[in-house]
C-alpha atoms as a PDB file:
ATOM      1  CA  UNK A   1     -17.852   9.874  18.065  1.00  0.00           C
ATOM      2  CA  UNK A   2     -15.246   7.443  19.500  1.00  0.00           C
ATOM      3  CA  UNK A   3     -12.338   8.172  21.373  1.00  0.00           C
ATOM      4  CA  UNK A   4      -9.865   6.893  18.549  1.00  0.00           C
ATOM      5  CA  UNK A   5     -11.577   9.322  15.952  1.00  0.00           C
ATOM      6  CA  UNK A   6     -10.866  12.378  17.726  1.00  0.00           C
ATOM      7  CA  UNK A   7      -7.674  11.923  17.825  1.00  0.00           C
ATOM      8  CA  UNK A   8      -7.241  11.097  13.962  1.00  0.00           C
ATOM      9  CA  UNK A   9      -5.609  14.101  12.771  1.00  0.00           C
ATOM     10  CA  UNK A  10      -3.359  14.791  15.919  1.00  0.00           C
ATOM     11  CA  UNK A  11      -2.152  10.796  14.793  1.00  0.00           C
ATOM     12  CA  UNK A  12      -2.388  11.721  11.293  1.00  0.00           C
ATOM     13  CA  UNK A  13       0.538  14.940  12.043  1.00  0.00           C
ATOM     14  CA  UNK A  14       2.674  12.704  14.661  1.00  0.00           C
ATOM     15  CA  UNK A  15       2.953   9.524  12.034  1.00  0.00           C
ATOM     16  CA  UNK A  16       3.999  12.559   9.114  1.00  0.00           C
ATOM     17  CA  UNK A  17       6.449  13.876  11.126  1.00  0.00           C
ATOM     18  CA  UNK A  18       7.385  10.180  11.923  1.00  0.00           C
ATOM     19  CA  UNK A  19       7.707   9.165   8.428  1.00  0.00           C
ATOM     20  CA  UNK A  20       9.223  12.211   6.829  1.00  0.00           C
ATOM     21  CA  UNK A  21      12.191  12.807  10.046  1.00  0.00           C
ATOM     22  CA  UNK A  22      12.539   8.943   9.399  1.00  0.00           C
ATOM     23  CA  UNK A  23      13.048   9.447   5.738  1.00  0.00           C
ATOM     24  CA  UNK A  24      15.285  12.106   6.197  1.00  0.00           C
ATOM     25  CA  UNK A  25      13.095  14.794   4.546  1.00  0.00           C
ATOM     26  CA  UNK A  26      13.619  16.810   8.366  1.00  0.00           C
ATOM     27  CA  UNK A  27      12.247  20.405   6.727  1.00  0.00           C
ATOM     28  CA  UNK A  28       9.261  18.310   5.677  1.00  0.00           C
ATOM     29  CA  UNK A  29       9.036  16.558   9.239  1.00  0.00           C
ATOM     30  CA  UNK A  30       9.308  20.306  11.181  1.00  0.00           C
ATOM     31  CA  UNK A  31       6.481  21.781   8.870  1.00  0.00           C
ATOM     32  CA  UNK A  32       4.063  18.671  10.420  1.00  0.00           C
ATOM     33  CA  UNK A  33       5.458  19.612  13.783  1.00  0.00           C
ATOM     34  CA  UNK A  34       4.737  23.096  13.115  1.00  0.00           C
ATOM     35  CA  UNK A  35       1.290  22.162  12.307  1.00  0.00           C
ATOM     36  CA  UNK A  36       1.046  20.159  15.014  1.00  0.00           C
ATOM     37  CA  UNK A  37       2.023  23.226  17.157  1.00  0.00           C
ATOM     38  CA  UNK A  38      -0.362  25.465  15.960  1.00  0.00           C
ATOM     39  CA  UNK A  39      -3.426  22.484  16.166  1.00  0.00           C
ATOM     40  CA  UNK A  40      -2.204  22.172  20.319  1.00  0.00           C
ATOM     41  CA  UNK A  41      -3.056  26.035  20.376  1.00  0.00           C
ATOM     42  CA  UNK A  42      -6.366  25.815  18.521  1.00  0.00           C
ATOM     43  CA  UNK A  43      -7.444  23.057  21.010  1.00  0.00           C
ATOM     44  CA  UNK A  44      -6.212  25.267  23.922  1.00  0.00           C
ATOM     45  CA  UNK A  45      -8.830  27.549  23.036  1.00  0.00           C
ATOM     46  CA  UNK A  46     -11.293  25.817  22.444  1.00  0.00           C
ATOM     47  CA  UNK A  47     -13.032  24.185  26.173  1.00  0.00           C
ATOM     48  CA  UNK A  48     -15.003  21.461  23.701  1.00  0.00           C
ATOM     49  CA  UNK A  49     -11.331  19.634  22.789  1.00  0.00           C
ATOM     50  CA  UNK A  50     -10.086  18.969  26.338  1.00  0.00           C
ATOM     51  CA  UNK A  51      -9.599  15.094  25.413  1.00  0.00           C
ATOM     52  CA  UNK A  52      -7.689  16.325  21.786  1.00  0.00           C
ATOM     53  CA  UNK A  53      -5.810  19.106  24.047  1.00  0.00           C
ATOM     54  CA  UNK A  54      -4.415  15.873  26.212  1.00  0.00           C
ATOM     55  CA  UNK A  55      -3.658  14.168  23.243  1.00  0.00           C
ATOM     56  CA  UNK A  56      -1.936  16.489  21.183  1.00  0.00           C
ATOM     57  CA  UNK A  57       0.254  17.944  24.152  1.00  0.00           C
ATOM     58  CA  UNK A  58       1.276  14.108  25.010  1.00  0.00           C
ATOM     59  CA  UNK A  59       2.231  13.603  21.171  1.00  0.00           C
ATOM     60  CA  UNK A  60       3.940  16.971  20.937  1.00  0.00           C
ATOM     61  CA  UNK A  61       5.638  16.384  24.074  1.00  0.00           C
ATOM     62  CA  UNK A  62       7.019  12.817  22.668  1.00  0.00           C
ATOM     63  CA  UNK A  63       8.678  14.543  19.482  1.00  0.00           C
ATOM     64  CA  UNK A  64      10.210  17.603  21.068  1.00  0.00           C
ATOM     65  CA  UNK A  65      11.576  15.096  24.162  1.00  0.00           C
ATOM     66  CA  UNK A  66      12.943  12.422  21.406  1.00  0.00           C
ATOM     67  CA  UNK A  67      14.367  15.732  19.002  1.00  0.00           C
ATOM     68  CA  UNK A  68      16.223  16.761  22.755  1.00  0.00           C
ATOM     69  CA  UNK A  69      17.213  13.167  22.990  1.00  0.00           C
ATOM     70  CA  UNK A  70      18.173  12.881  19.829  1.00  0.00           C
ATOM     71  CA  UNK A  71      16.630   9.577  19.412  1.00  0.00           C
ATOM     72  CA  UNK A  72      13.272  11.099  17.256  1.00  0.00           C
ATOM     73  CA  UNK A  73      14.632   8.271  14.685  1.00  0.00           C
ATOM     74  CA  UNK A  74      13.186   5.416  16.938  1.00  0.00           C
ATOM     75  CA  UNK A  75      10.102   6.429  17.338  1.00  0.00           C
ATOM     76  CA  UNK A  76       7.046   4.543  16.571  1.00  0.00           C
ATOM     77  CA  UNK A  77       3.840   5.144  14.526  1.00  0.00           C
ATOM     78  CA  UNK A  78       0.813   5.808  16.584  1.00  0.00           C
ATOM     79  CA  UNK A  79      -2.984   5.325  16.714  1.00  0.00           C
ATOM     80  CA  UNK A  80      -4.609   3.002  13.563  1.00  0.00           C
ATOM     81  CA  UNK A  81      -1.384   3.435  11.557  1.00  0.00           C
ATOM     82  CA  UNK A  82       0.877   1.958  14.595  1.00  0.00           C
ATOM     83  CA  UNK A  83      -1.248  -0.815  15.326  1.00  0.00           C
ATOM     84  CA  UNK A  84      -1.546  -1.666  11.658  1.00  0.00           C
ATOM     85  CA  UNK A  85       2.225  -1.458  11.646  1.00  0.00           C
ATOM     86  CA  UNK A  86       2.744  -3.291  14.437  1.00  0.00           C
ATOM     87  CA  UNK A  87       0.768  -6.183  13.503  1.00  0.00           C
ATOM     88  CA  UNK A  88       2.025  -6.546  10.155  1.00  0.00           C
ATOM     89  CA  UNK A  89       5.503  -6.307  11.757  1.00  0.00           C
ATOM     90  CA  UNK A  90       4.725  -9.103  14.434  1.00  0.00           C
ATOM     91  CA  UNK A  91       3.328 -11.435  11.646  1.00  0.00           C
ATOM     92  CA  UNK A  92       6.450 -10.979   9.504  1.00  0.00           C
ATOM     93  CA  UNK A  93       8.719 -11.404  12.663  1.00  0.00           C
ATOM     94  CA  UNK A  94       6.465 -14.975  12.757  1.00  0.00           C
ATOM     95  CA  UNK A  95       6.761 -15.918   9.264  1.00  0.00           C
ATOM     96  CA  UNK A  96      10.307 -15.287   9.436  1.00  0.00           C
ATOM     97  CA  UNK A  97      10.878 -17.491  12.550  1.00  0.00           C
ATOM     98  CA  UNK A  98       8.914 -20.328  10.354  1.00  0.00           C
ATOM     99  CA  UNK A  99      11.046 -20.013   7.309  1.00  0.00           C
ATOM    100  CA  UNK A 100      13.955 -20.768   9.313  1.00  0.00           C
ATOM    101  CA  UNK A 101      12.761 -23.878  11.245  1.00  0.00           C
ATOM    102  CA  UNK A 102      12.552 -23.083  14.725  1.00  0.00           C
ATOM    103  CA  UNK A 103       9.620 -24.644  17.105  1.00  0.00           C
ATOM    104  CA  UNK A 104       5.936 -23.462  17.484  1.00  0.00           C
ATOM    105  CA  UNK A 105       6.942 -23.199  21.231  1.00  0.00           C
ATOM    106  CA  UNK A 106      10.097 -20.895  20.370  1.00  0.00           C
ATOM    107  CA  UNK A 107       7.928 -18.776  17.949  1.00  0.00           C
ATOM    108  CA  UNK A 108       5.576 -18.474  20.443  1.00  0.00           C
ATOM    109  CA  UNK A 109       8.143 -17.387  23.094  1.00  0.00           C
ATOM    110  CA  UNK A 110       9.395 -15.000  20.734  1.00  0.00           C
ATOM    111  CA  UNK A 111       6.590 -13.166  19.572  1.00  0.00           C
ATOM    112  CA  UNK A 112       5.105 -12.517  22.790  1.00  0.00           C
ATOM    113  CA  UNK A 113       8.351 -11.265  23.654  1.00  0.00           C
ATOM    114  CA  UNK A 114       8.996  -9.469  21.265  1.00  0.00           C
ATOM    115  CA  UNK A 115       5.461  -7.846  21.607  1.00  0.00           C
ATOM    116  CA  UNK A 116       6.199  -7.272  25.185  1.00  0.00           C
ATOM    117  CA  UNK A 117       8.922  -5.415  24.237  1.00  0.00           C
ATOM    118  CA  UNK A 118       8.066  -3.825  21.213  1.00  0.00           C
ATOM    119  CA  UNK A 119       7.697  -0.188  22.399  1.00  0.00           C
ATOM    120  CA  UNK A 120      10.673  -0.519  24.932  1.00  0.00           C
ATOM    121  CA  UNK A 121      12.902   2.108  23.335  1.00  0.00           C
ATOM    122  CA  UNK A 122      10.071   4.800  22.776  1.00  0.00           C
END
């Protein structure tokens, strides 16, 4: 099993909650938190998910620290689902740069900075 896989449904809970608190469905968004909750407990018990029991307390963590913040709003997608984003998201941010004329050396610039910077405000 690799390392990514196990951590597919802890992922799969944080990007709900993502999407739904994003989308303003917030009862929605606490349920996946709540599940998420209950899933940290399970893996407490349970000595064979020390790597998930990381995982899911660092995701956990994340939401109830941006919900304190109130900044839950900004943050991003994880795992296969937040790279996918973030690609698709980098090539549009290139496109766009194209359609309006500027330099391969200024697109260049920009995209690398703008994937240097890209999880800045998490």
């Amino acid at each position: 099993m690799d390392i990514h896989s196990k951590y597919k449904f802890s992922d799969w809970l944080y990007n709900r909650f993502i999407e739904n608190f994003k989308n303003s469905n917030i009862s929605q968004a606490f349920i996946y938190l709540e599940i998420l909750s209950h899933y940290q407990m399970f893996a407490k018990n349970n000595r064979k998910l020390s790597d998930q029991r990381r995982h899911i307390k660092e995701l956990y963590n994340t939401i109830t620290k941006a919900l304190k913040e109130k900044r839950a709003h900004k943050l991003f997608l994880t795992g296969e689902e937040g790279t996918e984003t973030f690609n698709r998201e980098m090539k549009d941010y290139e496109a766009e740069l194209r359609e309006n004329g500027f330099s391969e050396d200024y697109i260049t610039q920009s995209v690398s900075d703008r994937k240097m910077n890209y999880y800045g405000n998490n």
